[in-house]
C-alpha atoms as a PDB file:
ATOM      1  CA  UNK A   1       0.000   0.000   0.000  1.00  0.00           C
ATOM      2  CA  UNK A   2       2.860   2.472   0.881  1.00  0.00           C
ATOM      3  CA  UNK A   3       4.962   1.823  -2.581  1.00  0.00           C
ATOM      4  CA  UNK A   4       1.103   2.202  -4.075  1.00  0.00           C
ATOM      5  CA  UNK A   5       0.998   5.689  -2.340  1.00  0.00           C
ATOM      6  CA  UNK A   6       4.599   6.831  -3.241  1.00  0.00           C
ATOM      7  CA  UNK A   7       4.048   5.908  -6.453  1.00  0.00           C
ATOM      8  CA  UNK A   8       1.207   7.845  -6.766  1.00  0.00           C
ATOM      9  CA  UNK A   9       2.655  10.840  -5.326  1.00  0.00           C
ATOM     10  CA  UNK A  10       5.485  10.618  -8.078  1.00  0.00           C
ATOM     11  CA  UNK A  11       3.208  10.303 -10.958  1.00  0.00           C
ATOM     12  CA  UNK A  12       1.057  13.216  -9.860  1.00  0.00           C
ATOM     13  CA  UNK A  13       4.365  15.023  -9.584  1.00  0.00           C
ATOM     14  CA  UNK A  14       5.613  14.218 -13.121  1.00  0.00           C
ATOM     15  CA  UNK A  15       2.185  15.304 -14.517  1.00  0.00           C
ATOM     16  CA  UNK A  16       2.556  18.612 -12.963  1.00  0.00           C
ATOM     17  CA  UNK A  17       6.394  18.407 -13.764  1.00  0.00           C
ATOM     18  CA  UNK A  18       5.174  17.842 -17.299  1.00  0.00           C
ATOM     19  CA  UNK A  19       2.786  20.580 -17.770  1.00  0.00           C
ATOM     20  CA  UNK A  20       5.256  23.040 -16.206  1.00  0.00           C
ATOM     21  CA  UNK A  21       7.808  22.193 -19.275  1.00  0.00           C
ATOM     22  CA  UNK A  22       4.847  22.600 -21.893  1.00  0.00           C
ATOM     23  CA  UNK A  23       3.733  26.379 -20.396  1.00  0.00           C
ATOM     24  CA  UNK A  24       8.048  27.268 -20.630  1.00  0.00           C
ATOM     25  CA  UNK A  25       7.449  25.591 -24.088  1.00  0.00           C
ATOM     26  CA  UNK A  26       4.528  27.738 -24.529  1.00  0.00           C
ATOM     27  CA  UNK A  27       5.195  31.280 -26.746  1.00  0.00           C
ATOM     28  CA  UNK A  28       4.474  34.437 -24.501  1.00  0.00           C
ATOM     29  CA  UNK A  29       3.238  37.521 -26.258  1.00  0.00           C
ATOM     30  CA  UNK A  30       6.932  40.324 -25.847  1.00  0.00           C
ATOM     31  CA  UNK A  31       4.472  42.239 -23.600  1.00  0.00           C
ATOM     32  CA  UNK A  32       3.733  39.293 -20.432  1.00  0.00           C
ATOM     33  CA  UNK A  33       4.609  40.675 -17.436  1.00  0.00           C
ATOM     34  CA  UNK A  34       5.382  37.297 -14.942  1.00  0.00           C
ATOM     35  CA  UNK A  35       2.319  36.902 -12.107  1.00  0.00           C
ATOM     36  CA  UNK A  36       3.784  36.212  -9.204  1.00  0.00           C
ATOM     37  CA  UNK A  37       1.500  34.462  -6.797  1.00  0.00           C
ATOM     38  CA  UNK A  38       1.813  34.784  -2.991  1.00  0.00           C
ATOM     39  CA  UNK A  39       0.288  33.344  -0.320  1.00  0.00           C
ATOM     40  CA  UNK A  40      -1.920  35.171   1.846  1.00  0.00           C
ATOM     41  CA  UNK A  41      -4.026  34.694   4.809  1.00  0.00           C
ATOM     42  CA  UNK A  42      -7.529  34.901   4.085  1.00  0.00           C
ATOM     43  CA  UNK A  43      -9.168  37.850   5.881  1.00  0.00           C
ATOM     44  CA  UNK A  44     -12.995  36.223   5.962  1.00  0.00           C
ATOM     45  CA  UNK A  45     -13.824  35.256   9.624  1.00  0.00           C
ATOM     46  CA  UNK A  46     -13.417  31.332  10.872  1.00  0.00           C
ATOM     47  CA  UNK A  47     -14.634  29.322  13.731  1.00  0.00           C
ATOM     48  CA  UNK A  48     -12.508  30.364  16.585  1.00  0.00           C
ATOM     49  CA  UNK A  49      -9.254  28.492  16.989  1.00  0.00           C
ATOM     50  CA  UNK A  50      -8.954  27.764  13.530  1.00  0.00           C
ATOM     51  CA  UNK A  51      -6.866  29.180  11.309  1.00  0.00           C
ATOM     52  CA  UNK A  52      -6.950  29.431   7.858  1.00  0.00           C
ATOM     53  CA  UNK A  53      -4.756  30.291   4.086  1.00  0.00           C
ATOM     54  CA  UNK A  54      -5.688  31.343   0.598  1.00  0.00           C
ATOM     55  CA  UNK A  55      -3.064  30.802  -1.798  1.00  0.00           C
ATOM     56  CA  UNK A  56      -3.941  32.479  -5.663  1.00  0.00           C
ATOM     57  CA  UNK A  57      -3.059  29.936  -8.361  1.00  0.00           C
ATOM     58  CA  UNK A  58      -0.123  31.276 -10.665  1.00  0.00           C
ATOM     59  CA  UNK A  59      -0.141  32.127 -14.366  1.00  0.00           C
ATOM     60  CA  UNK A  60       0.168  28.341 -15.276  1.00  0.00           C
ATOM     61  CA  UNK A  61      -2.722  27.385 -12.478  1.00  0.00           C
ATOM     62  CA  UNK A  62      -0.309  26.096 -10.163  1.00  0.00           C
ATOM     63  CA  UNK A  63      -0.633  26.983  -6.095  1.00  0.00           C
ATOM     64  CA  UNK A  64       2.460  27.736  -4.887  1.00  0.00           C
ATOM     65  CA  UNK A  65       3.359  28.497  -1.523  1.00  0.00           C
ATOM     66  CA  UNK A  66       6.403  28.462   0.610  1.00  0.00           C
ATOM     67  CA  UNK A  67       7.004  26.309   3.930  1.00  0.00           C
ATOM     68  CA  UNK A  68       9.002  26.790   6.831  1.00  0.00           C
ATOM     69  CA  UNK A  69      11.296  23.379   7.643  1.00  0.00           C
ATOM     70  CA  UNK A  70      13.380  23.438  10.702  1.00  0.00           C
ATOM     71  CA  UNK A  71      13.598  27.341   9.979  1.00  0.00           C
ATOM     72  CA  UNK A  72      14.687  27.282   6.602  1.00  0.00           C
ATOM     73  CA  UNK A  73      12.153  28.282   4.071  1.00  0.00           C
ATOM     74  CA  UNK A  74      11.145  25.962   1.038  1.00  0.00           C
ATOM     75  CA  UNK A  75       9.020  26.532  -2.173  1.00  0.00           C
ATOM     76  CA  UNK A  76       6.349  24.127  -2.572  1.00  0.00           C
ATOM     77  CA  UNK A  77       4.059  23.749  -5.402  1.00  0.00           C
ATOM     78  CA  UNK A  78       0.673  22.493  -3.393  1.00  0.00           C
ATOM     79  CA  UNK A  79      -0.219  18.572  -5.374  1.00  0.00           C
ATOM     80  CA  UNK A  80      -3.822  17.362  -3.847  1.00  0.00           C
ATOM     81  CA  UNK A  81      -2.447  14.365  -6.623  1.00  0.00           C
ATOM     82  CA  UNK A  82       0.851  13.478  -4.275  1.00  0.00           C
ATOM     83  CA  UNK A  83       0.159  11.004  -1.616  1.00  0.00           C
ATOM     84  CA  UNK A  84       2.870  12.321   0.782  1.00  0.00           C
ATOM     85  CA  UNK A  85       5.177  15.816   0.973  1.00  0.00           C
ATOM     86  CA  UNK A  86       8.011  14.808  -1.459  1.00  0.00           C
ATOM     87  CA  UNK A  87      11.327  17.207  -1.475  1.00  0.00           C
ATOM     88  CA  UNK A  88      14.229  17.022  -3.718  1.00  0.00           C
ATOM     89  CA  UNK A  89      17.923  16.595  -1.880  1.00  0.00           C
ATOM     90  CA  UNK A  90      18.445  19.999  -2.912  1.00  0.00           C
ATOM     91  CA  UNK A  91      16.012  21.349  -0.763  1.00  0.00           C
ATOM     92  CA  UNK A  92      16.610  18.647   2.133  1.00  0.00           C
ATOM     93  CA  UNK A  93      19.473  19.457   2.488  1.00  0.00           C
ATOM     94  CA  UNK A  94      19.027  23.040   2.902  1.00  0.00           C
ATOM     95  CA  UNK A  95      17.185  22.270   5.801  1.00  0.00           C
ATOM     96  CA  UNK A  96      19.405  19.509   7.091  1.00  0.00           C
ATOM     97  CA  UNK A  97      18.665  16.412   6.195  1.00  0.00           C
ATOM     98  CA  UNK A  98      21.135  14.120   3.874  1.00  0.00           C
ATOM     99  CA  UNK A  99      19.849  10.471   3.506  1.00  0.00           C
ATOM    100  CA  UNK A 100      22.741   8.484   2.606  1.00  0.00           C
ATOM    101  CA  UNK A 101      22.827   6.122  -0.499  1.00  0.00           C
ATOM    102  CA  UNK A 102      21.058   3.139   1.950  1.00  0.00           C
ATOM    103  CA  UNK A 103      18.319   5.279   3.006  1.00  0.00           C
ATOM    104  CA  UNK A 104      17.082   5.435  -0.694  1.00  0.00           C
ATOM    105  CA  UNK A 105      14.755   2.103  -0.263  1.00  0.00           C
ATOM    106  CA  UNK A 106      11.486   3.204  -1.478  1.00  0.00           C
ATOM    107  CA  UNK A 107      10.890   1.807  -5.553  1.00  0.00           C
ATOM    108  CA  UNK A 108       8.935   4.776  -7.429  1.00  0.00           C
ATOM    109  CA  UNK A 109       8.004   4.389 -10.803  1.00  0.00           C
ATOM    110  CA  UNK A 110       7.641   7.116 -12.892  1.00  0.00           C
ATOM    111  CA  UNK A 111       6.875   7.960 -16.851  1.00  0.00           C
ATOM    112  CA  UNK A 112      10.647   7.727 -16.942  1.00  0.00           C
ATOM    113  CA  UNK A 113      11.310   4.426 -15.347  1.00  0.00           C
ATOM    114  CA  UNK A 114      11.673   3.429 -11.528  1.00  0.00           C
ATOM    115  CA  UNK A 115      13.724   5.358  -9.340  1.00  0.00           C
ATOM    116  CA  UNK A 116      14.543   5.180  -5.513  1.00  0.00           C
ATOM    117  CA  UNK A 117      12.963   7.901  -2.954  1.00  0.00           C
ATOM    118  CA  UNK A 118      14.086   8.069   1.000  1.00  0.00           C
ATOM    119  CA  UNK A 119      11.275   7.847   3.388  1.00  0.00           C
ATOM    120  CA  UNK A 120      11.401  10.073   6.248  1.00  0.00           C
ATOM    121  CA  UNK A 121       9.120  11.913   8.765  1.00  0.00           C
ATOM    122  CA  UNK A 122       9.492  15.818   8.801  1.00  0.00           C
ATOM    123  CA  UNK A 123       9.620  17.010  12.671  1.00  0.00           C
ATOM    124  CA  UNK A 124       7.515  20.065  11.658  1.00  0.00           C
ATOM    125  CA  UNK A 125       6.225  21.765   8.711  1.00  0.00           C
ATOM    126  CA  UNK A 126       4.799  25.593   8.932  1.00  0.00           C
ATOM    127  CA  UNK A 127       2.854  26.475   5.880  1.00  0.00           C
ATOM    128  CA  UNK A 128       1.777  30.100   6.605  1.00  0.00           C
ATOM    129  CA  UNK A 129       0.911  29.181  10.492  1.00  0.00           C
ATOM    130  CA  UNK A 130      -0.640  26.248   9.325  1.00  0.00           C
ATOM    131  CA  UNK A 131       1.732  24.194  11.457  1.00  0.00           C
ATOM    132  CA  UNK A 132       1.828  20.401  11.313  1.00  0.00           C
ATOM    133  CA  UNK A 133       4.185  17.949  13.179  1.00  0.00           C
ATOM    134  CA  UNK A 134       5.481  14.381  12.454  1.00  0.00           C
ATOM    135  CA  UNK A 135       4.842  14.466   8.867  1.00  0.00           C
ATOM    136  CA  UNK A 136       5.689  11.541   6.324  1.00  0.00           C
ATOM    137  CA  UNK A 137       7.819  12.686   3.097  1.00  0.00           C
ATOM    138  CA  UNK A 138      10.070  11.476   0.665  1.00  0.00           C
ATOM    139  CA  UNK A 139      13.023  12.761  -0.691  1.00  0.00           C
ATOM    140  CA  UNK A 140      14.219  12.677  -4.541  1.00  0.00           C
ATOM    141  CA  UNK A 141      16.586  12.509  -6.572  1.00  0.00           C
ATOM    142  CA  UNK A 142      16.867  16.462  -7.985  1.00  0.00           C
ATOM    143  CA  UNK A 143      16.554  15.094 -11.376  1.00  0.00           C
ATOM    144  CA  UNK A 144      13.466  13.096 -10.426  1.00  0.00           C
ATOM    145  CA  UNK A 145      12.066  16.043  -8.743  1.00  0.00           C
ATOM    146  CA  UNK A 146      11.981  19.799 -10.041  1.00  0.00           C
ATOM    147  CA  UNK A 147       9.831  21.424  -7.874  1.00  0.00           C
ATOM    148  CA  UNK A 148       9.225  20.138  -3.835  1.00  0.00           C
ATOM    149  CA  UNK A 149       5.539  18.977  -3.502  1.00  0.00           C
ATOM    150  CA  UNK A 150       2.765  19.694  -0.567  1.00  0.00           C
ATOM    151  CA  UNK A 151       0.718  16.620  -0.592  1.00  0.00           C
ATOM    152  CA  UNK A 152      -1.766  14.645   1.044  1.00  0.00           C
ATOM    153  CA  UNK A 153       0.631  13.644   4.046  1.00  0.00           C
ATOM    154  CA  UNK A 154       0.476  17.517   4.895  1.00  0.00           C
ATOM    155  CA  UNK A 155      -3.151  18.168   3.354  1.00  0.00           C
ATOM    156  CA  UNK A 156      -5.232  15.125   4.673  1.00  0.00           C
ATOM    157  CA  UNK A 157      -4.407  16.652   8.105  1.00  0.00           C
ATOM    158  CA  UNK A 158      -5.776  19.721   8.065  1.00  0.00           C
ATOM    159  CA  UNK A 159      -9.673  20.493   8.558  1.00  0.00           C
ATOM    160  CA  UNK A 160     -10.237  21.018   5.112  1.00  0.00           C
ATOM    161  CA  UNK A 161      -8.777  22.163   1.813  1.00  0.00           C
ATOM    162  CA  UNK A 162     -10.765  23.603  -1.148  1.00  0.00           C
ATOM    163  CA  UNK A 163     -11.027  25.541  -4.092  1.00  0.00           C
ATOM    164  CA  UNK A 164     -12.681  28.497  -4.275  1.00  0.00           C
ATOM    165  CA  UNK A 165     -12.693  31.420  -6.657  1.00  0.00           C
ATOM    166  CA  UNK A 166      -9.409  30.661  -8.146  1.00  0.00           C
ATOM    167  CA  UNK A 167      -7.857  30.504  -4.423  1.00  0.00           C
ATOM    168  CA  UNK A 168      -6.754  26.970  -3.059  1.00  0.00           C
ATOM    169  CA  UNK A 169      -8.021  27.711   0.862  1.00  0.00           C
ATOM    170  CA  UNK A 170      -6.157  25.611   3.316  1.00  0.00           C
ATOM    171  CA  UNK A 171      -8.077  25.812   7.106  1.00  0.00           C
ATOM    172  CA  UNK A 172      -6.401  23.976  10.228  1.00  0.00           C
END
């Protein structure tokens, strides 16, 4: 069941790996100004306690968002499709963590052929004071993995995620 899981968090990941190569592919008119998106907290009231983040989708309809890991920040790109939080060793490391060779057990297959992911558990992840402890992740290869994913092992855990008027709302 977990390979089933990782495998479905890489496959999501390629798909949105994918589509990010076709919109660079993609011919902008000389005039495009790049839309940055940010993250921002969402100012409508919620039930006390809770707390709650609206993140704008980008010019390519991605969410993107960054994350706070042992007090280093990392970009995300926010994947309902990933089963679990996956991070390239680029970014692990950044934020201290350096699986050896061994630690690379997990088989995922992706549209370019099976590679090997290290399982771990993140002691804390703060998404815009959406904070979450003891979270399952994988790490990747950097050339497996272009852009760190938010998935469902960060997602499933909050009170409830949804879109809503082009905002991806994330409520804890």
């Amino acid at each position: 069941m977990r390979n089933l899981m990782v495998f479905a968090a890489v496959i999501g990941g390629l798909g949105i790996f994918m589509a990010d190569i076709a919109a660079k592919m993609t011919p902008q008119p000389a005039s495009a100004t790049p839309v940055v998106s940010k993250a921002v907290a969402v100012e409508a009231p919620v039930p006390a306690g809770s707390r709650s983040l609206a993140i704008a989708r980008d010019s390519r309809g991605h969410f993107l968002t960054g994350a706070r890991i042992n007090g280093q920040r990392i970009d995300f790109m926010v994947d309902t499709g990933a089963s679990v939080v996956a991070v390239n060793e680029s970014s692990a490391a950044r934020f201290g963590l350096h699986p050896s060779r061994n630690d690379y057990t997990a088989n995922v297959t992706t549209a370019n052929g099976t590679i090997k992911g290290a399982r771990t558990r993140l002691p804390m992840i703060d998404v815009g004071g959406l904070v979450l402890r003891d979270v399952d992740a994988l790490v990747l290869p950097d050339e497996a993995l272009s852009e760190n994913l938010l998935g469902l092992s960060f997602l499933s855990r909050l009170k409830r995620f949804e879109y809503s008027d082009g905002q991806l709302v994330l409520q804890q």
